[in-house]
N, C-alpha and C. Protein backbone atom coordinates (compact mmCIF):
# COMPACT_ATOMS: atom_id res chain seq x y z
N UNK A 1 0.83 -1.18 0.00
CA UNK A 1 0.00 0.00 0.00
C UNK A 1 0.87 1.25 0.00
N UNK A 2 1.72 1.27 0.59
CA UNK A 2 2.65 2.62 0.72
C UNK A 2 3.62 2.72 -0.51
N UNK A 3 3.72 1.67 -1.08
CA UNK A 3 4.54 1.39 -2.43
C UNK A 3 3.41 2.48 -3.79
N UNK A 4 2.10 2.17 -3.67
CA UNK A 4 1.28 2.92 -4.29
C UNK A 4 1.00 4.24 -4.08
N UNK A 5 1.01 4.34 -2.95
CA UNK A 5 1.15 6.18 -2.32
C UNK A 5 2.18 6.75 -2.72
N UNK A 6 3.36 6.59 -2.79
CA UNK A 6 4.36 6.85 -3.24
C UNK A 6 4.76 6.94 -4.49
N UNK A 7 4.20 5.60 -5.29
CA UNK A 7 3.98 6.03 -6.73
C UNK A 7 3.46 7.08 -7.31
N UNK A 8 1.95 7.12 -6.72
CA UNK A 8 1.07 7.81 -7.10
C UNK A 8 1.55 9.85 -6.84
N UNK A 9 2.18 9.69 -5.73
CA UNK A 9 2.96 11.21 -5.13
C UNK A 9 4.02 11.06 -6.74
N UNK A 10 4.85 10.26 -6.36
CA UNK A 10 6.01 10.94 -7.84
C UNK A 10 4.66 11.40 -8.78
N UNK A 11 4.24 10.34 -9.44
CA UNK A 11 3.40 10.61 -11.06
C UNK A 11 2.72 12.20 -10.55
N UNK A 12 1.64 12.54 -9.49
CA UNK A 12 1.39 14.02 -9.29
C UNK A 12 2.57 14.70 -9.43
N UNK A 13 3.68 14.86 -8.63
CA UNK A 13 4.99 15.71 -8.95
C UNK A 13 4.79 15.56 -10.14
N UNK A 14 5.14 14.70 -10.81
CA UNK A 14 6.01 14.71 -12.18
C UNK A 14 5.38 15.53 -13.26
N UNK A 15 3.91 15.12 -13.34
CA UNK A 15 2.74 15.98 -14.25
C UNK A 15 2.99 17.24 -13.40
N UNK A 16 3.17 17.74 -12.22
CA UNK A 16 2.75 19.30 -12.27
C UNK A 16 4.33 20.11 -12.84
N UNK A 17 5.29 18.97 -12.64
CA UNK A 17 6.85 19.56 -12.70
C UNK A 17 6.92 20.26 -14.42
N UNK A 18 6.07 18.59 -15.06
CA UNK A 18 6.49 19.23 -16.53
C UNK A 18 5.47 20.08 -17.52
N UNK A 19 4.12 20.57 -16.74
CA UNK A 19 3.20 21.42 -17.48
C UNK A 19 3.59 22.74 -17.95
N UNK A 20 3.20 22.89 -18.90
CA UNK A 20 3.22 24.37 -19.56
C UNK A 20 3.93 25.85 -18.99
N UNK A 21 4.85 26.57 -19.65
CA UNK A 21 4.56 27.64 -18.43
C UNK A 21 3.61 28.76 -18.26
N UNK A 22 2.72 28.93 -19.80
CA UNK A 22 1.53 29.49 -19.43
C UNK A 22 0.75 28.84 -18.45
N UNK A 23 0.65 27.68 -18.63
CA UNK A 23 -0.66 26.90 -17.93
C UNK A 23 -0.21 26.79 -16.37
N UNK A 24 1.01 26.32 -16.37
CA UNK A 24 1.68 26.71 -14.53
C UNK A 24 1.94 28.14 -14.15
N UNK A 25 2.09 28.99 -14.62
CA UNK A 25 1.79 30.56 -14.25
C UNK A 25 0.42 30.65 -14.00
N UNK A 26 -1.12 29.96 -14.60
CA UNK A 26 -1.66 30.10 -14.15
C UNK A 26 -2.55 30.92 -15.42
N UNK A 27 -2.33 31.01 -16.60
CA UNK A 27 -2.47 32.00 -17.22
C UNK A 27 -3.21 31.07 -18.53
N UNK A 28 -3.34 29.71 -18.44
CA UNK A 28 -3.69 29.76 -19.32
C UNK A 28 -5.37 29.54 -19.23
N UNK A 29 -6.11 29.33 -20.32
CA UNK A 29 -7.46 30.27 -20.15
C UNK A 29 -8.59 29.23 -21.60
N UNK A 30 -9.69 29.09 -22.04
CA UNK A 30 -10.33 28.95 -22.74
C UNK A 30 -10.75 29.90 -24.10
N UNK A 31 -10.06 31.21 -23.93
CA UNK A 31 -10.32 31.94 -25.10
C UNK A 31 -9.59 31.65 -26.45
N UNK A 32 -9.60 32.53 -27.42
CA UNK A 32 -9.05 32.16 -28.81
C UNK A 32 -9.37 33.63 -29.44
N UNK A 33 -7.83 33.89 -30.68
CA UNK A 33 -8.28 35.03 -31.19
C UNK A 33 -8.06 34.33 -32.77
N UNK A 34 -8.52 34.57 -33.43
CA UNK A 34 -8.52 34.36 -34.97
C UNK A 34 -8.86 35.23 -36.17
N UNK A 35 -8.32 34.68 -37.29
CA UNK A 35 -8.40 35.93 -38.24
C UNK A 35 -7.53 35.19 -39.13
N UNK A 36 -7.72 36.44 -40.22
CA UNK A 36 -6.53 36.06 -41.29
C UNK A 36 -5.70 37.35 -41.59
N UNK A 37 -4.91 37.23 -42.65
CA UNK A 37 -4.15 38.08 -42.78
C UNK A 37 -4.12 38.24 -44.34
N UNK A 38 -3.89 39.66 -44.99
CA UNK A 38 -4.26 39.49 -46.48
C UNK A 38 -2.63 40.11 -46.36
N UNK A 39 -2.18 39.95 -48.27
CA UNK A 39 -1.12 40.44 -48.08
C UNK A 39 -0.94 40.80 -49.67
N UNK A 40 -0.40 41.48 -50.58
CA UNK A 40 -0.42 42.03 -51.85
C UNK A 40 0.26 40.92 -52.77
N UNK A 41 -0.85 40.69 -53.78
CA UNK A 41 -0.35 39.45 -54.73
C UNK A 41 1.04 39.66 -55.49
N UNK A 42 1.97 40.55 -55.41
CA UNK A 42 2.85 40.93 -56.07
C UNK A 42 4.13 42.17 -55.03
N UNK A 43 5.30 41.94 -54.99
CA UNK A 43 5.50 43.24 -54.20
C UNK A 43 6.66 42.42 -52.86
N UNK A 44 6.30 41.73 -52.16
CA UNK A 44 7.19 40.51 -51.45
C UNK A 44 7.97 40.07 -51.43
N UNK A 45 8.89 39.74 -51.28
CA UNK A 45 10.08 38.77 -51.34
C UNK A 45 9.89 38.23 -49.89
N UNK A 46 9.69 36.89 -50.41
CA UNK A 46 9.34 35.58 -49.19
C UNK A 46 8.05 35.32 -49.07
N UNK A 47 7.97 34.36 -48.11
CA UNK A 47 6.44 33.59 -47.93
C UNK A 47 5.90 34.22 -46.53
N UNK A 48 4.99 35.24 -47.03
CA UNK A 48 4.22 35.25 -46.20
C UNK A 48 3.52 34.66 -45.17
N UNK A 49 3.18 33.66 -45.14
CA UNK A 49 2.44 32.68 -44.06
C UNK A 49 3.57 32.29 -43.46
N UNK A 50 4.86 32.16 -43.44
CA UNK A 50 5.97 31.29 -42.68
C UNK A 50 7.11 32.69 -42.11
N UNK A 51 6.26 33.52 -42.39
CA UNK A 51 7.29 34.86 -42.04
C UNK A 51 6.63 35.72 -41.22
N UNK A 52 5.34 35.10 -40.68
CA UNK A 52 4.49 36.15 -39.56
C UNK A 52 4.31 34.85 -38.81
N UNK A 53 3.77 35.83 -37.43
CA UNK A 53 3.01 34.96 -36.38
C UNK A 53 2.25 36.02 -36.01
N UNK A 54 1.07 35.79 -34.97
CA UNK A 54 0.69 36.75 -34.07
C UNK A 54 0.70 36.56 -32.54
N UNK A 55 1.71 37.40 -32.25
CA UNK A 55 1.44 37.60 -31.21
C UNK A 55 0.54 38.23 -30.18
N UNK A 56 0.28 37.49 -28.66
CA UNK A 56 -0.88 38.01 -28.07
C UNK A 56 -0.06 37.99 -26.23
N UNK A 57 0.12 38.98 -25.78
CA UNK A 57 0.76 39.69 -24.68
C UNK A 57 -0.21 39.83 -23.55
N UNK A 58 0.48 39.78 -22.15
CA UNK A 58 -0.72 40.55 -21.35
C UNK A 58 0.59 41.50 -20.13
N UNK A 59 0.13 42.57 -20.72
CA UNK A 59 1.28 43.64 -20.31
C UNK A 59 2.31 43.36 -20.82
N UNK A 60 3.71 43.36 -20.45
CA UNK A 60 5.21 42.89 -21.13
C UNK A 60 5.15 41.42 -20.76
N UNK A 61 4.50 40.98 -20.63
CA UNK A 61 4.66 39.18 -20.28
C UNK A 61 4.95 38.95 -21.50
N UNK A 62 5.78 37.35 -21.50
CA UNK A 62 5.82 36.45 -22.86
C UNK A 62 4.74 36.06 -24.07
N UNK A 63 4.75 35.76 -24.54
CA UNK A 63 3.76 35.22 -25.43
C UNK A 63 3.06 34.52 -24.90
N UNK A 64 1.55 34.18 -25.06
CA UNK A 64 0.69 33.72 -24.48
C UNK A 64 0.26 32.48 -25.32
N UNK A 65 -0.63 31.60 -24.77
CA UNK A 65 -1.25 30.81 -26.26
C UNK A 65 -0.66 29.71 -26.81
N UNK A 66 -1.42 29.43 -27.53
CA UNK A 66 -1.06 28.50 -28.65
C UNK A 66 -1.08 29.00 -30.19
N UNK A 67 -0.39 29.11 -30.73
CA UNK A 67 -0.69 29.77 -32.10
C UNK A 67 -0.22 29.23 -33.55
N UNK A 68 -0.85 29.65 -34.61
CA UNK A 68 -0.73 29.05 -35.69
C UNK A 68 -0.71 29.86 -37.00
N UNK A 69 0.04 29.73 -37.91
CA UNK A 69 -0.66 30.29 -39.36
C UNK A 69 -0.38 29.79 -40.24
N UNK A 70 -1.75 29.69 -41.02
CA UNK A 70 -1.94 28.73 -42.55
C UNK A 70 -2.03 29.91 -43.43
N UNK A 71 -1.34 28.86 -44.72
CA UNK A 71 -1.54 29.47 -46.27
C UNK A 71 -3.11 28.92 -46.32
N UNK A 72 -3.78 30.29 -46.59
CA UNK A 72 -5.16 29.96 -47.11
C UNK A 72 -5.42 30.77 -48.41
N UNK A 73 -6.69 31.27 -49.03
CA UNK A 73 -6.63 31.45 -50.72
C UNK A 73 -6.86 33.22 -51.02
N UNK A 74 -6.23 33.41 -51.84
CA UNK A 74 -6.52 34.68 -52.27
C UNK A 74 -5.70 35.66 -51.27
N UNK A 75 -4.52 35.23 -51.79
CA UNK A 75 -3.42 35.49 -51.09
C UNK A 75 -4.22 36.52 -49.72
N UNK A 76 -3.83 35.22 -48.98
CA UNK A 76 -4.17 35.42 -47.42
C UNK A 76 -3.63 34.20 -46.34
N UNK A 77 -3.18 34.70 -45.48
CA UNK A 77 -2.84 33.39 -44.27
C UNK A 77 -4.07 33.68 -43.35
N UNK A 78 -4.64 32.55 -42.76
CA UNK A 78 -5.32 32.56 -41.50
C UNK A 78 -4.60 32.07 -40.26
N UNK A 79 -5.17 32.59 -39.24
CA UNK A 79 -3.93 32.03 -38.31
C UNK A 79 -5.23 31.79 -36.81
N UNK A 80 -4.72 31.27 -35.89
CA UNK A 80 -5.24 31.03 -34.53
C UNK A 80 -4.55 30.83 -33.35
N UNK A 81 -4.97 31.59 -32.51
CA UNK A 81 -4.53 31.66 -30.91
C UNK A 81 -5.05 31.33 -29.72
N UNK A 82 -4.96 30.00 -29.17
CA UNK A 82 -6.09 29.25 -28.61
C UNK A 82 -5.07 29.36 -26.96
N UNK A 83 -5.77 28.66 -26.38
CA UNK A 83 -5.04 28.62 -24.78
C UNK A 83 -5.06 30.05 -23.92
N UNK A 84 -5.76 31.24 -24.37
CA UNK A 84 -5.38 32.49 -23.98
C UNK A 84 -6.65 32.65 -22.45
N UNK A 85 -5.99 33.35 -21.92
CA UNK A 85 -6.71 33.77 -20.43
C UNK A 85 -7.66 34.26 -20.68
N UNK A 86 -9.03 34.42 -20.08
CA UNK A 86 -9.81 35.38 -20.25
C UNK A 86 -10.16 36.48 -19.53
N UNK A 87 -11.23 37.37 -19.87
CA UNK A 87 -11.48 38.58 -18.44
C UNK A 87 -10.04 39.48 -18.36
N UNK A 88 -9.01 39.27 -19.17
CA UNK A 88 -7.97 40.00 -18.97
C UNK A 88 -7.67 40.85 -20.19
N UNK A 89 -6.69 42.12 -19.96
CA UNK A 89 -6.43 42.83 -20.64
C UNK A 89 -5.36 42.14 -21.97
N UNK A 90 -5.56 41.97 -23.13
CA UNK A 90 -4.30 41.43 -23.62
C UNK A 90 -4.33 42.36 -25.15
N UNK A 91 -2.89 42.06 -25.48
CA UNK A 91 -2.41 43.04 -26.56
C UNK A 91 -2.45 41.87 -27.77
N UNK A 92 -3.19 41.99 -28.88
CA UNK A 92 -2.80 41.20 -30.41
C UNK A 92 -1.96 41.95 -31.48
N UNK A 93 -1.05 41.27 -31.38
CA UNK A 93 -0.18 41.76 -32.99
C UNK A 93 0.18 41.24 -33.89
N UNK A 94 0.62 41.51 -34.62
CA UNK A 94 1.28 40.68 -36.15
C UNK A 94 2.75 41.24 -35.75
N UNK A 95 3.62 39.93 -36.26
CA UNK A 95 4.63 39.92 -36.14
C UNK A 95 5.53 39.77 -36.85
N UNK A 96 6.69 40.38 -38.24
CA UNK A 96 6.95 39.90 -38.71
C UNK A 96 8.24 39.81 -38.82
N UNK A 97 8.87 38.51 -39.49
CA UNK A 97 10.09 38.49 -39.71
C UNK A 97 11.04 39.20 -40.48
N UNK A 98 12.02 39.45 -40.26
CA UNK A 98 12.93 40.50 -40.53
C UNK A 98 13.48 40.08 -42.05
N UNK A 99 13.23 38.56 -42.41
CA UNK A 99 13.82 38.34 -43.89
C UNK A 99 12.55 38.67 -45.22
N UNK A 100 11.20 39.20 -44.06
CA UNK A 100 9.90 39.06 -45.46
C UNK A 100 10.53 41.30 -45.80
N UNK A 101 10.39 41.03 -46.92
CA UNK A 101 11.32 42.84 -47.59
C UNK A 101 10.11 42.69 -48.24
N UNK A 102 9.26 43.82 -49.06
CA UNK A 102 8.82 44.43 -50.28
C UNK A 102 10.39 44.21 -51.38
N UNK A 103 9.69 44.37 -52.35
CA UNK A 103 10.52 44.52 -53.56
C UNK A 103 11.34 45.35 -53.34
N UNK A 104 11.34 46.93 -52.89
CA UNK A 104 11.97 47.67 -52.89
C UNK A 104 13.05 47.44 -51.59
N UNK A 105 13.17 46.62 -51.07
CA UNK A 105 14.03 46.69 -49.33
C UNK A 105 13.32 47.02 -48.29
N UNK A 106 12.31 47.41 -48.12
CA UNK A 106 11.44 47.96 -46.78
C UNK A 106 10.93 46.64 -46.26
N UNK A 107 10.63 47.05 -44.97
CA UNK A 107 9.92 46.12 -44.09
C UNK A 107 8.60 46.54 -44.70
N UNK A 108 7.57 45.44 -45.02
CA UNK A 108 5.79 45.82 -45.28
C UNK A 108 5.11 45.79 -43.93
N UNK A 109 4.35 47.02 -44.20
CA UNK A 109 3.60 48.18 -43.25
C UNK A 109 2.32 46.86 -42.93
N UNK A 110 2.15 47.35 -41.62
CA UNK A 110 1.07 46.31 -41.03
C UNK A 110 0.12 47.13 -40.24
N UNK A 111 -1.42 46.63 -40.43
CA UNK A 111 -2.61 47.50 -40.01
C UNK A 111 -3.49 46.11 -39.98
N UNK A 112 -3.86 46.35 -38.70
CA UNK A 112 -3.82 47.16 -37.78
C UNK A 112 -2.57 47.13 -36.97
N UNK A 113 -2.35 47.92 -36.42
CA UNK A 113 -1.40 47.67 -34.85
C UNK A 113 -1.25 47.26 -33.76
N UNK A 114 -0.69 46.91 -32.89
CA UNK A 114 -1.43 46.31 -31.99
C UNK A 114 -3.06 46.91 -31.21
N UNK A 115 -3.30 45.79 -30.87
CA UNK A 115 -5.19 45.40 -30.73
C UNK A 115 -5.25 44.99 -29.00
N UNK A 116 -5.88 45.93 -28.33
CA UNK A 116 -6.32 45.61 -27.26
C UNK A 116 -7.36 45.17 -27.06
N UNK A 117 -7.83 43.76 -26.19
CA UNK A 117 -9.10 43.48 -26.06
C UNK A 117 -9.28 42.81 -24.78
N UNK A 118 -10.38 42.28 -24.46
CA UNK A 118 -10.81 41.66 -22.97
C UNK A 118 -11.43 40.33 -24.26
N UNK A 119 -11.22 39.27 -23.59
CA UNK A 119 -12.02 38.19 -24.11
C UNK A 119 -12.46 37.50 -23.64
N UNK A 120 -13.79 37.14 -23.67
CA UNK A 120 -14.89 35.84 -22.64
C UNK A 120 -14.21 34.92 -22.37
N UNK A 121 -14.56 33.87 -21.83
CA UNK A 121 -14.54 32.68 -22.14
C UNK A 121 -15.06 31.91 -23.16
N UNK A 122 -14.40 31.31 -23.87
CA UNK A 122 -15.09 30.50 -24.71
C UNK A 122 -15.33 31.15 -25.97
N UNK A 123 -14.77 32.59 -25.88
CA UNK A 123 -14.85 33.29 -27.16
C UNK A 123 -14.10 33.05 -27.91
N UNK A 124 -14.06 33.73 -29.23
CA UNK A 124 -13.11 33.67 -30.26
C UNK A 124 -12.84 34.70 -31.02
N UNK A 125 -12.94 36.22 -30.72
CA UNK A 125 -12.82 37.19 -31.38
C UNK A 125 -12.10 37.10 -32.42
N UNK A 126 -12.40 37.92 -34.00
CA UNK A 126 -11.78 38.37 -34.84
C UNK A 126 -10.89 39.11 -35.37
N UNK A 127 -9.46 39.34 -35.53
CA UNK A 127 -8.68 40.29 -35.56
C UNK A 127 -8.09 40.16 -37.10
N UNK A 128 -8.27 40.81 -37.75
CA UNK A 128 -7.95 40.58 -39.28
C UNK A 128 -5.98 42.07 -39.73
N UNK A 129 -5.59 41.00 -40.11
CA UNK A 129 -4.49 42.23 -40.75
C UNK A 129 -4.19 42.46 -41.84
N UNK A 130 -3.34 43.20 -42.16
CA UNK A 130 -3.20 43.43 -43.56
C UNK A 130 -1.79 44.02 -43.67
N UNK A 131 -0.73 43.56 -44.85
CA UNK A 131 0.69 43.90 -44.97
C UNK A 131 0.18 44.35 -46.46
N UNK A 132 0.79 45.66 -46.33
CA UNK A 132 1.54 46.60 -47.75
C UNK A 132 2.61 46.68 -48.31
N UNK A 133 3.03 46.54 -49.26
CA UNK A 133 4.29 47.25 -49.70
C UNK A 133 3.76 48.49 -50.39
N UNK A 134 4.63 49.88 -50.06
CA UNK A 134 4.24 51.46 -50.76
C UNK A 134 5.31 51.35 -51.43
């Protein structure tokens, strides 16, 4: 019997030792933010969908979430941010990598900017972006 108590104590340690560090901070949550992202059929250098993420903040904390982005049609990525806290203040952005240039050498301009929101539980708000090259 004490051979099982003891088992059973490591296996609890062990699952709380190796969980998440959103989810062991305590932070992680049932919300989700989603959207897509459009981006100019011409004008780019690089792949769009593998050269953004979005990020979702709560104050200067780390990245939050779980997140994703797909090539979807008409030149656009969709992307999703699941695992996020709710009832809290958090910041959404687009993020991009430093190798996606416009034709001309510029970094492409992104709108919106970061996005403040509160999100339910169980919600899934919409945050849509959009990259230019001028």
């Amino acid at each position: 019997m004490l051979r099982i108590a003891v088992a059973a104590l490591v296996v609890a340690a062990t699952g709380c030792a190796s969980s998440g560090g959103a989810a062991a901070a305590g932070r992680a949550g049932n919300a989700t933010v989603t959207g897509s992202i459009a981006y100019p059929a011409s004008g780019l250098q690089g792949d769009p969908c593998t050269s953004v993420g979005v990020k979702v903040t709560e104050g200067d904390t780390v990245a939050l979430g779980r997140g994703e982005v797909k090539q979807s049609r008409n030149n656009r990525c969709s992307y999703n941010v699941s695992a996020l806290p709710e009832d809290r203040e958090l910041n959404v952005e687009l993020v991009v990598d430093a190798g996606l240039k416009c034709a001309n050498g510029a970094a492409p301009t992104v709108t919106p900017g970061p996005t403040k929101m509160k999100i339910a539980k169980f919600a899934a708000p919409v945050v849509s972006f959009k990259l230019a090259c001028e």
